[in-house]
PDB file of N, CA and C in Angstrom:
ATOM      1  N   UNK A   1     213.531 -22.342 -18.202  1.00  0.00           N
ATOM      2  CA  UNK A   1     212.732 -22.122 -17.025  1.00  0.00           C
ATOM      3  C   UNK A   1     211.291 -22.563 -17.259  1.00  0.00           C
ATOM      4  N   UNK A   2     210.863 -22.216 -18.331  1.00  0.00           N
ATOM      5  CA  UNK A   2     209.646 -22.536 -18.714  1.00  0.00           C
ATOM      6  C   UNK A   2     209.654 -24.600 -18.724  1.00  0.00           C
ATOM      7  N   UNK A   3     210.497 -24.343 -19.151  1.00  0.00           N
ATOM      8  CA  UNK A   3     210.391 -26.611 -19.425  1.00  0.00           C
ATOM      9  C   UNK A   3     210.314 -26.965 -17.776  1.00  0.00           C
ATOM     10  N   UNK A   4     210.928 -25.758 -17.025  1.00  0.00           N
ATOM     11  CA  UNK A   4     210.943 -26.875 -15.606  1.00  0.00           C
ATOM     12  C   UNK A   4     209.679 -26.538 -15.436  1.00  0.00           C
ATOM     13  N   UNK A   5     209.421 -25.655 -15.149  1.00  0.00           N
ATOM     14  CA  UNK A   5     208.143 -25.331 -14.425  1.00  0.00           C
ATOM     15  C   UNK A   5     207.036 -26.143 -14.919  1.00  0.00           C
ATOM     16  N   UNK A   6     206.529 -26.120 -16.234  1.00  0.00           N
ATOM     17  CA  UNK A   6     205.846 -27.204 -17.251  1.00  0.00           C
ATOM     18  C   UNK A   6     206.095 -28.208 -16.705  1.00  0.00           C
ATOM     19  N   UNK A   7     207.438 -29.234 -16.962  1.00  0.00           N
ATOM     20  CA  UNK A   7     207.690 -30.208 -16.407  1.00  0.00           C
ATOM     21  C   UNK A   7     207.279 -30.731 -15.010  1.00  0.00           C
ATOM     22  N   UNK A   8     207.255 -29.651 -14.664  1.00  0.00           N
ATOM     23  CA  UNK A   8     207.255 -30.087 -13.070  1.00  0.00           C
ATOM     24  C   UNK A   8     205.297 -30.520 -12.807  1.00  0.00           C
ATOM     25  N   UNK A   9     204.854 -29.290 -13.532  1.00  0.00           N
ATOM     26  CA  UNK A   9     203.579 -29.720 -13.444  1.00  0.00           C
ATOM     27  C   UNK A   9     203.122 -30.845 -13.787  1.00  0.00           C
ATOM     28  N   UNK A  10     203.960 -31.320 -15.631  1.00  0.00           N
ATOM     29  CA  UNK A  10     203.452 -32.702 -15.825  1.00  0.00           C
ATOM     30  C   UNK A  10     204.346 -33.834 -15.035  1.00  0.00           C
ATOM     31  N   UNK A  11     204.988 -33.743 -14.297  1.00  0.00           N
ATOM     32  CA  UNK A  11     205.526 -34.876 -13.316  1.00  0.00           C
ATOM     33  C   UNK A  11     204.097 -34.742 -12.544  1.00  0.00           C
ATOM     34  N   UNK A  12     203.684 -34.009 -11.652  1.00  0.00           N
ATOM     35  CA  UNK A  12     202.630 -34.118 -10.931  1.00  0.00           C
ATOM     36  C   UNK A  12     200.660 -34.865 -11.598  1.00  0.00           C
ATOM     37  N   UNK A  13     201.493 -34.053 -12.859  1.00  0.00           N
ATOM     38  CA  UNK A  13     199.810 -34.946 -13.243  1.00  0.00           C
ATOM     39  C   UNK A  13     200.358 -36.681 -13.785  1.00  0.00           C
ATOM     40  N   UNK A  14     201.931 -36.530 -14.284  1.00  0.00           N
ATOM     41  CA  UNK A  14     201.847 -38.171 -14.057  1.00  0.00           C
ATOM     42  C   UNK A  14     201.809 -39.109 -13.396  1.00  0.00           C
ATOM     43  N   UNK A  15     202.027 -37.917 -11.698  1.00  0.00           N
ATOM     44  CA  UNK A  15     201.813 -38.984 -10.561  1.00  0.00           C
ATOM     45  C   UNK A  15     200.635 -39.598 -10.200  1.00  0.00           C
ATOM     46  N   UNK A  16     199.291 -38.524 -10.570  1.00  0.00           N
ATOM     47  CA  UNK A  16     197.978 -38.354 -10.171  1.00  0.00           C
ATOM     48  C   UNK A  16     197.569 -39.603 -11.154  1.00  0.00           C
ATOM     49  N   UNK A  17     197.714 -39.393 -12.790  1.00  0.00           N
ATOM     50  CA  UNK A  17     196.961 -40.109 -13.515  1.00  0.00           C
ATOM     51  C   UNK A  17     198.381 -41.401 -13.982  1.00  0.00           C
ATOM     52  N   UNK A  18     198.830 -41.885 -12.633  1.00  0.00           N
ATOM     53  CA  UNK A  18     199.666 -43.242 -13.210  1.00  0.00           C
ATOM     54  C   UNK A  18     199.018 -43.778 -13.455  1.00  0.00           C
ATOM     55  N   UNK A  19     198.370 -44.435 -13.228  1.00  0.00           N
ATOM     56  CA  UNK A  19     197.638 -45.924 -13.890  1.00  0.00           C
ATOM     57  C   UNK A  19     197.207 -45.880 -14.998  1.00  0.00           C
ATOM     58  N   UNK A  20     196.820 -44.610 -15.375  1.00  0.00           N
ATOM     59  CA  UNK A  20     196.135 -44.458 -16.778  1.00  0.00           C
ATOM     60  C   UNK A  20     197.238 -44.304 -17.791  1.00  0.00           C
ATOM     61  N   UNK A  21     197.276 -44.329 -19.152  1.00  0.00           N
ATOM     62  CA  UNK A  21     197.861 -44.395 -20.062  1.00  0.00           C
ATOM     63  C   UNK A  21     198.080 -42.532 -20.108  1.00  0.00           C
ATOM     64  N   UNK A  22     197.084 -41.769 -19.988  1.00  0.00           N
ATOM     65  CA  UNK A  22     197.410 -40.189 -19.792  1.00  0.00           C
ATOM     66  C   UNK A  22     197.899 -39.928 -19.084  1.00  0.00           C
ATOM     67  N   UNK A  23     198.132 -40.192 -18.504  1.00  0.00           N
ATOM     68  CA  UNK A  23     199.920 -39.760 -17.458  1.00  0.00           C
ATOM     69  C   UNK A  23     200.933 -39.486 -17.735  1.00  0.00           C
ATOM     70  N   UNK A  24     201.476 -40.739 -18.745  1.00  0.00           N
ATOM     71  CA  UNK A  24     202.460 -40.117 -19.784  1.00  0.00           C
ATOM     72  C   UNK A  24     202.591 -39.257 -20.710  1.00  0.00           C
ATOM     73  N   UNK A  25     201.587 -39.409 -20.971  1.00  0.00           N
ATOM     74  CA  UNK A  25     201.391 -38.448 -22.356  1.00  0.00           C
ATOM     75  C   UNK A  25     200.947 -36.813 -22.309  1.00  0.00           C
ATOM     76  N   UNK A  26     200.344 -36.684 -20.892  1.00  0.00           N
ATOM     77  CA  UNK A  26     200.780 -35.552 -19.889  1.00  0.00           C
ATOM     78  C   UNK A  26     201.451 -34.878 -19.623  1.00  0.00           C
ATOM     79  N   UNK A  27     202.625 -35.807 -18.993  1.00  0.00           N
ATOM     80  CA  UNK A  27     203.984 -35.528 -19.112  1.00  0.00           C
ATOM     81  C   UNK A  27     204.764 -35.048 -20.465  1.00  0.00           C
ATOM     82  N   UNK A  28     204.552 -35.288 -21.416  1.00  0.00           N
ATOM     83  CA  UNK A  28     205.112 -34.899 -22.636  1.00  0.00           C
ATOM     84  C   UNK A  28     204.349 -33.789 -23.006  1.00  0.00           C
ATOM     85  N   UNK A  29     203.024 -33.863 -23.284  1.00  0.00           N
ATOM     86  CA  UNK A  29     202.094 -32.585 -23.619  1.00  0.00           C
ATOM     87  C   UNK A  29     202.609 -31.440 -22.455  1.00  0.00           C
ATOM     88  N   UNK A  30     202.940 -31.496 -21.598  1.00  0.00           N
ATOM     89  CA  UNK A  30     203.839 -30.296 -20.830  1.00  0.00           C
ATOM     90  C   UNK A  30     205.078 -29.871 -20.785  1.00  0.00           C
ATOM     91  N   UNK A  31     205.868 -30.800 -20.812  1.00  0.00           N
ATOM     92  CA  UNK A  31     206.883 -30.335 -21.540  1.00  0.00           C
ATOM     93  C   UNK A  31     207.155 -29.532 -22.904  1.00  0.00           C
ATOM     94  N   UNK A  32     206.409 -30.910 -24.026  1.00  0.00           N
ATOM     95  CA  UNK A  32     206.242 -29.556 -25.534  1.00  0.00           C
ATOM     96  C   UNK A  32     205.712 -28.497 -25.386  1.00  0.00           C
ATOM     97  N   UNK A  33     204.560 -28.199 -24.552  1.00  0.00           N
ATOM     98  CA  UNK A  33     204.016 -26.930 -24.260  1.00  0.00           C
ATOM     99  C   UNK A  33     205.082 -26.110 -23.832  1.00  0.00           C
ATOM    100  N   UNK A  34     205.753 -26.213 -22.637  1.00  0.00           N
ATOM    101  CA  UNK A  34     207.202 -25.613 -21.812  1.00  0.00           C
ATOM    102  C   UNK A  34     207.936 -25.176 -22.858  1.00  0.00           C
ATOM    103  N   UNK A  35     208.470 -26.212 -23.959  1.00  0.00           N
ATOM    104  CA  UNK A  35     209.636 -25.873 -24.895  1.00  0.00           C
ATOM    105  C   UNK A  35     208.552 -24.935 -25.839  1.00  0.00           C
ATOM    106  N   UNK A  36     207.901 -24.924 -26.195  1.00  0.00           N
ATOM    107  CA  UNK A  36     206.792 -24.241 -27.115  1.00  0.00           C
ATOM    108  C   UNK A  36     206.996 -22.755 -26.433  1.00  0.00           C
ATOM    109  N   UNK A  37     206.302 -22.431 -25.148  1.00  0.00           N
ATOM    110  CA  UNK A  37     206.183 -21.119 -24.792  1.00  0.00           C
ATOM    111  C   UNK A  37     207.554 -20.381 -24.295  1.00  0.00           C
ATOM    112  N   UNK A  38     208.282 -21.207 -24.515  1.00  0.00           N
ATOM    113  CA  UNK A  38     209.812 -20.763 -23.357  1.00  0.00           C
ATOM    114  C   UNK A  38     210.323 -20.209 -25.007  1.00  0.00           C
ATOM    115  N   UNK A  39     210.136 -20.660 -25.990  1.00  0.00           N
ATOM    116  CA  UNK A  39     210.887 -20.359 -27.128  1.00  0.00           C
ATOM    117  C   UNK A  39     210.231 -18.962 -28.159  1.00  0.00           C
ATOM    118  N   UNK A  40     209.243 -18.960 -27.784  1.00  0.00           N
ATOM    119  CA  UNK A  40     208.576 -18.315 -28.276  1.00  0.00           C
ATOM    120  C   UNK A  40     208.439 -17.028 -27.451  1.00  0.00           C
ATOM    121  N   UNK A  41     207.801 -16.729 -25.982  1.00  0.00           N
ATOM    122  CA  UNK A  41     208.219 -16.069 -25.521  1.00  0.00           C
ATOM    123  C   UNK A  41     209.376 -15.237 -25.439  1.00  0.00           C
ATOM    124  N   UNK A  42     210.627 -16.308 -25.095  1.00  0.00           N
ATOM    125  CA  UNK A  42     211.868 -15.646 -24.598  1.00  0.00           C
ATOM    126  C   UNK A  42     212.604 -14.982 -25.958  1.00  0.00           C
ATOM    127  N   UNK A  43     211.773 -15.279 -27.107  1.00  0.00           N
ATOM    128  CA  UNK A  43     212.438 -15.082 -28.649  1.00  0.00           C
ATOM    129  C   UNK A  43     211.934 -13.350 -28.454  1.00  0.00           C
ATOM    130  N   UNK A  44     210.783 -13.665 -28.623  1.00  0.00           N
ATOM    131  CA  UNK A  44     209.800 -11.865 -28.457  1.00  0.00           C
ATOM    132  C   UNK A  44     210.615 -11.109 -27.270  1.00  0.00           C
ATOM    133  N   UNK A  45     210.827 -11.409 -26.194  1.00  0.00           N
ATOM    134  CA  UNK A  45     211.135 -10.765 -25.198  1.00  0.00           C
ATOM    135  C   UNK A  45     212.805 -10.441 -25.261  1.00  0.00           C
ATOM    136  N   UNK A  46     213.386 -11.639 -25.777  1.00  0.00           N
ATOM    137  CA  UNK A  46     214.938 -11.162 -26.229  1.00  0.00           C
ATOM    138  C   UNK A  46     215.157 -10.122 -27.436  1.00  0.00           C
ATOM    139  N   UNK A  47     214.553 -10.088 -28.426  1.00  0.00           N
ATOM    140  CA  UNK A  47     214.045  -9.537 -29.276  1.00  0.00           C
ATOM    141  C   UNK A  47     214.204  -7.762 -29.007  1.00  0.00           C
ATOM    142  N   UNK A  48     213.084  -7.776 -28.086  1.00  0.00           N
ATOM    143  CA  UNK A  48     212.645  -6.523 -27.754  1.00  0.00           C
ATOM    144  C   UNK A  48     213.910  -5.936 -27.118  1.00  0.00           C
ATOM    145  N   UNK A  49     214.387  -6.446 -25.671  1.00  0.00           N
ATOM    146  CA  UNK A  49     215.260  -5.985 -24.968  1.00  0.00           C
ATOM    147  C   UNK A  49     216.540  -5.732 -25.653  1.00  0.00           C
ATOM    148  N   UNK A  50     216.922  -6.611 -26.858  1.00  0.00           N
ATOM    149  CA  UNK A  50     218.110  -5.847 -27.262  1.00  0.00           C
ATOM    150  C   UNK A  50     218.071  -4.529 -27.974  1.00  0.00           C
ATOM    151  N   UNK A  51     216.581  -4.501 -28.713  1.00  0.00           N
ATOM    152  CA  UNK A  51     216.836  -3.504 -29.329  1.00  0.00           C
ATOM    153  C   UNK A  51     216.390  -2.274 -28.685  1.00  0.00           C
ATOM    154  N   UNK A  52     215.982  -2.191 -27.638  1.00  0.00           N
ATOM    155  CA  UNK A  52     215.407  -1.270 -26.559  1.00  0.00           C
ATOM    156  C   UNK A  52     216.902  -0.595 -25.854  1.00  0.00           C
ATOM    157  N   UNK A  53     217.776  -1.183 -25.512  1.00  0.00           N
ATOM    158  CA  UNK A  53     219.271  -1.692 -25.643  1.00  0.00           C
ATOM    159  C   UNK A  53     220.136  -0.926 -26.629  1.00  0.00           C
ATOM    160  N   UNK A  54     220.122  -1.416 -27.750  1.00  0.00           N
ATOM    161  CA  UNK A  54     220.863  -1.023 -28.481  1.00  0.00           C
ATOM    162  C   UNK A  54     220.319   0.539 -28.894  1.00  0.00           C
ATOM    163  N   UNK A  55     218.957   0.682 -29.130  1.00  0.00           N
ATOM    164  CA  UNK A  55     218.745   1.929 -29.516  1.00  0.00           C
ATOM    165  C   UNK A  55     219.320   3.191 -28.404  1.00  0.00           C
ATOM    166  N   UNK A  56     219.164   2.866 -27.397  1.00  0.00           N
ATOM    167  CA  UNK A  56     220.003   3.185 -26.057  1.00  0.00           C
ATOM    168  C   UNK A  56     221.560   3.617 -25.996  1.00  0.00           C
ATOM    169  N   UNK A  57     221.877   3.213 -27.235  1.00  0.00           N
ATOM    170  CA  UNK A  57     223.606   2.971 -26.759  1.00  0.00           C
ATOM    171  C   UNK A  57     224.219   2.129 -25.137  1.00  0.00           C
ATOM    172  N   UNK A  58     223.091   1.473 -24.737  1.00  0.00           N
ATOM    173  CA  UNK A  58     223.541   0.779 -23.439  1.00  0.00           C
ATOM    174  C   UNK A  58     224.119  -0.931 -23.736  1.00  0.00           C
ATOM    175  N   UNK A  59     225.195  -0.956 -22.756  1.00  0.00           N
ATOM    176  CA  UNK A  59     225.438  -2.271 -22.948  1.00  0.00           C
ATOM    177  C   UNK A  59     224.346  -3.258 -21.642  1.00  0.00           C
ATOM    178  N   UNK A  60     224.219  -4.568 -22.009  1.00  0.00           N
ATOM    179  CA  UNK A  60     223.198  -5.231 -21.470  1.00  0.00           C
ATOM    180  C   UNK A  60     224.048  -6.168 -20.626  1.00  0.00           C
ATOM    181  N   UNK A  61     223.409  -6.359 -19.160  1.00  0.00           N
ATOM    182  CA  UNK A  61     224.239  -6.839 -18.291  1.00  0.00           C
ATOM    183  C   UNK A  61     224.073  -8.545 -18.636  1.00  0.00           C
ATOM    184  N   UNK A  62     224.692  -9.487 -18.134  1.00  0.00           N
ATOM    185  CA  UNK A  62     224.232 -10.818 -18.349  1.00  0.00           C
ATOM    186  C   UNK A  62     222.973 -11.650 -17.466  1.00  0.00           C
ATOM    187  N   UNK A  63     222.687 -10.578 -16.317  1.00  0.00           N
ATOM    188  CA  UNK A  63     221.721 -11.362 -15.716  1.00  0.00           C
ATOM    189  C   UNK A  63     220.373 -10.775 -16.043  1.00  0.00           C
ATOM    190  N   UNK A  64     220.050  -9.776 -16.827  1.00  0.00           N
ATOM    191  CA  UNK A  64     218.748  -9.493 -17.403  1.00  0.00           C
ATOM    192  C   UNK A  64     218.334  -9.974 -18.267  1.00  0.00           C
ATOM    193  N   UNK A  65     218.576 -11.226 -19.155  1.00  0.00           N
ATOM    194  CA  UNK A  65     217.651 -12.013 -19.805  1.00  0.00           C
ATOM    195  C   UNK A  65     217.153 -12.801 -18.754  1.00  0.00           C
ATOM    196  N   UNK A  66     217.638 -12.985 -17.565  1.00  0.00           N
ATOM    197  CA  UNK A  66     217.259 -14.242 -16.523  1.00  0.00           C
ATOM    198  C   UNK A  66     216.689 -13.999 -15.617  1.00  0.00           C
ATOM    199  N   UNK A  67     216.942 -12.316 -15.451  1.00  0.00           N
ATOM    200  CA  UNK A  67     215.312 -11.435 -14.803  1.00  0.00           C
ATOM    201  C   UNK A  67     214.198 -11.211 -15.150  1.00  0.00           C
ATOM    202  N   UNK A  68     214.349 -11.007 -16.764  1.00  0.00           N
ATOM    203  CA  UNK A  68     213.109 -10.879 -17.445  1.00  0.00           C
ATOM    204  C   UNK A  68     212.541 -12.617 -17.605  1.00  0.00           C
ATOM    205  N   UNK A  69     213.147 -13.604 -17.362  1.00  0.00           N
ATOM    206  CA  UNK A  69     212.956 -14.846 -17.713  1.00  0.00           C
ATOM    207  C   UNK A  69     212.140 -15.246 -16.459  1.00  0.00           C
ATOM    208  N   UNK A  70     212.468 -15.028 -15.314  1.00  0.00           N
ATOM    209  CA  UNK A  70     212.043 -15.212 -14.307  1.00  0.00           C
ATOM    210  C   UNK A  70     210.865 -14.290 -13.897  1.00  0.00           C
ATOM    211  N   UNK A  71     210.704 -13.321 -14.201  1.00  0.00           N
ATOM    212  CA  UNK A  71     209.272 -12.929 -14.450  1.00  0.00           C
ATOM    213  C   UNK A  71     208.390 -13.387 -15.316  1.00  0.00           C
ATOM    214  N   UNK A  72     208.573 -13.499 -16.370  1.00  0.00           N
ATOM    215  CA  UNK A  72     207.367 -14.619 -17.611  1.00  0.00           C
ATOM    216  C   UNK A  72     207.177 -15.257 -16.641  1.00  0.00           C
ATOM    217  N   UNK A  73     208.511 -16.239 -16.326  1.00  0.00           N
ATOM    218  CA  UNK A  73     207.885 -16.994 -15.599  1.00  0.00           C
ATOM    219  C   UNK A  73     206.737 -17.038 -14.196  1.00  0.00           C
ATOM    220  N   UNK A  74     207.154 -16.371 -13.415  1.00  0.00           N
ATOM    221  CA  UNK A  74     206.089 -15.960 -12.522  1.00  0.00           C
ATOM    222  C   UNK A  74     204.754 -15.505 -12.700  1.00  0.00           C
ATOM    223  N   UNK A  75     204.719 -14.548 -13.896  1.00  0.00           N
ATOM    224  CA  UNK A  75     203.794 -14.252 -14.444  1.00  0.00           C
ATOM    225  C   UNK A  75     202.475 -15.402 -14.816  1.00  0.00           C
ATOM    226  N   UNK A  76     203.270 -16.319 -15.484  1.00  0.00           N
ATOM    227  CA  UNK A  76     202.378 -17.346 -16.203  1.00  0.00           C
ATOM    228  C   UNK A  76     202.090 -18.127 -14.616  1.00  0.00           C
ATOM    229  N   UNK A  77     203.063 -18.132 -13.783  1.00  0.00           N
ATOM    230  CA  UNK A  77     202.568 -18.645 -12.458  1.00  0.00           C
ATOM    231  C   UNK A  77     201.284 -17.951 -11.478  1.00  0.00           C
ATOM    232  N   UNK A  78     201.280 -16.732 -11.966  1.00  0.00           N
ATOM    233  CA  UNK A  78     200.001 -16.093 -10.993  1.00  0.00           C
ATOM    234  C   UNK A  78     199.145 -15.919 -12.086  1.00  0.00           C
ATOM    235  N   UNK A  79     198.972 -16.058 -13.377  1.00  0.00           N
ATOM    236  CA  UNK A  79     197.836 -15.939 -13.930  1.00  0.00           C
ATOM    237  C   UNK A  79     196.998 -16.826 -14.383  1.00  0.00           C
ATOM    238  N   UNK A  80     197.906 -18.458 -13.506  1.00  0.00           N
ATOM    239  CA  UNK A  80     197.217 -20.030 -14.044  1.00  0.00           C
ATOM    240  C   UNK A  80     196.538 -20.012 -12.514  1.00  0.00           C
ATOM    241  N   UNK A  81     196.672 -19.335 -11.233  1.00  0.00           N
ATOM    242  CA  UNK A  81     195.754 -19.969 -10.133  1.00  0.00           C
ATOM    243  C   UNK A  81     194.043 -19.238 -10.802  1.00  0.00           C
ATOM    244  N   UNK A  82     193.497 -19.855 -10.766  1.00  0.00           N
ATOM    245  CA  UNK A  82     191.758 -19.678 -10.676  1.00  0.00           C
ATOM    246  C   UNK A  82     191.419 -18.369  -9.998  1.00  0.00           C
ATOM    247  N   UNK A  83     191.391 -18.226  -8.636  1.00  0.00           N
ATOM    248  CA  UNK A  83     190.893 -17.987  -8.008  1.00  0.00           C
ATOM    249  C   UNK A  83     191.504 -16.522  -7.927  1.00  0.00           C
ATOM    250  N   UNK A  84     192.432 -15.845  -8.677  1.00  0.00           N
ATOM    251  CA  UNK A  84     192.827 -14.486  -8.476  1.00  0.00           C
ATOM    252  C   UNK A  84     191.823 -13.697  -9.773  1.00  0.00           C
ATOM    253  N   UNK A  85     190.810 -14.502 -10.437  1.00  0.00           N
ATOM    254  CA  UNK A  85     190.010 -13.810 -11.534  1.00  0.00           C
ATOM    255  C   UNK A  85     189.063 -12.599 -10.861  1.00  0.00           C
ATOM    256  N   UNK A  86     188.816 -11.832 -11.347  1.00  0.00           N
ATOM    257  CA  UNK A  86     187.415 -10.662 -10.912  1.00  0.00           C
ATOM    258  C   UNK A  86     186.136 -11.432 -10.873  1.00  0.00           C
ATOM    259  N   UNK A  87     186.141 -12.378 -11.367  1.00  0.00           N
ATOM    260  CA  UNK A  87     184.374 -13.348 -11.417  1.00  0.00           C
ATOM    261  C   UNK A  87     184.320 -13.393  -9.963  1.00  0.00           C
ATOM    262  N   UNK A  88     185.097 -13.383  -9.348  1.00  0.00           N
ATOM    263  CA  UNK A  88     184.877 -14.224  -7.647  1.00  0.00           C
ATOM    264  C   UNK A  88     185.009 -13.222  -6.648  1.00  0.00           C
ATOM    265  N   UNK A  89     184.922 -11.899  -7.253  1.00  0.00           N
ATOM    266  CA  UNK A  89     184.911 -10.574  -6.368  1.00  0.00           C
ATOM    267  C   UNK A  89     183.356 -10.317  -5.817  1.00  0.00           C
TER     268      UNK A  89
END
């Protein structure tokens, strides 16, 4: 989830900066970033939930790694706009 979302951003900055040689390389610097935080994140966060889980004696359904996945994700989506900071209150 993280690679699309990344991705998707650097498709957009390779549309903006085609002509330039950083466009591409845009595109890749967002993606590795994507695979970077998606792995790292979802490692800590899988991590946690099983053993939160297991200490529980609960069994874990299959769509809550992809709830909690989909929040990071959102998360990192409302805390990259600017304009939701306290400076601008």
């Amino acid at each position: 989830m993280f690679m699309v979302m990344y991705g998707l951003a650097g498709c957009w900055a390779y549309i903006v900066f085609f002509k330039s040689k950083l466009g591409l390389v845009l595109l890749f610097a967002f993606i590795g970033i994507g695979l970077a935080a998606g792995a790292a994140s979802g490692a800590i966060v899988g991590v946690l939930l099983s053993s939160i889980y297991n200490a529980g004696y609960f069994a874990m359904a299959t769509w809550l790694p992809l709830a909690w996945a989909l929040i990071q994700v959102l998360i990192v989506i409302i805390s990259s706009d600017v304009d939701l900071s306290l400076n601008n209150l």
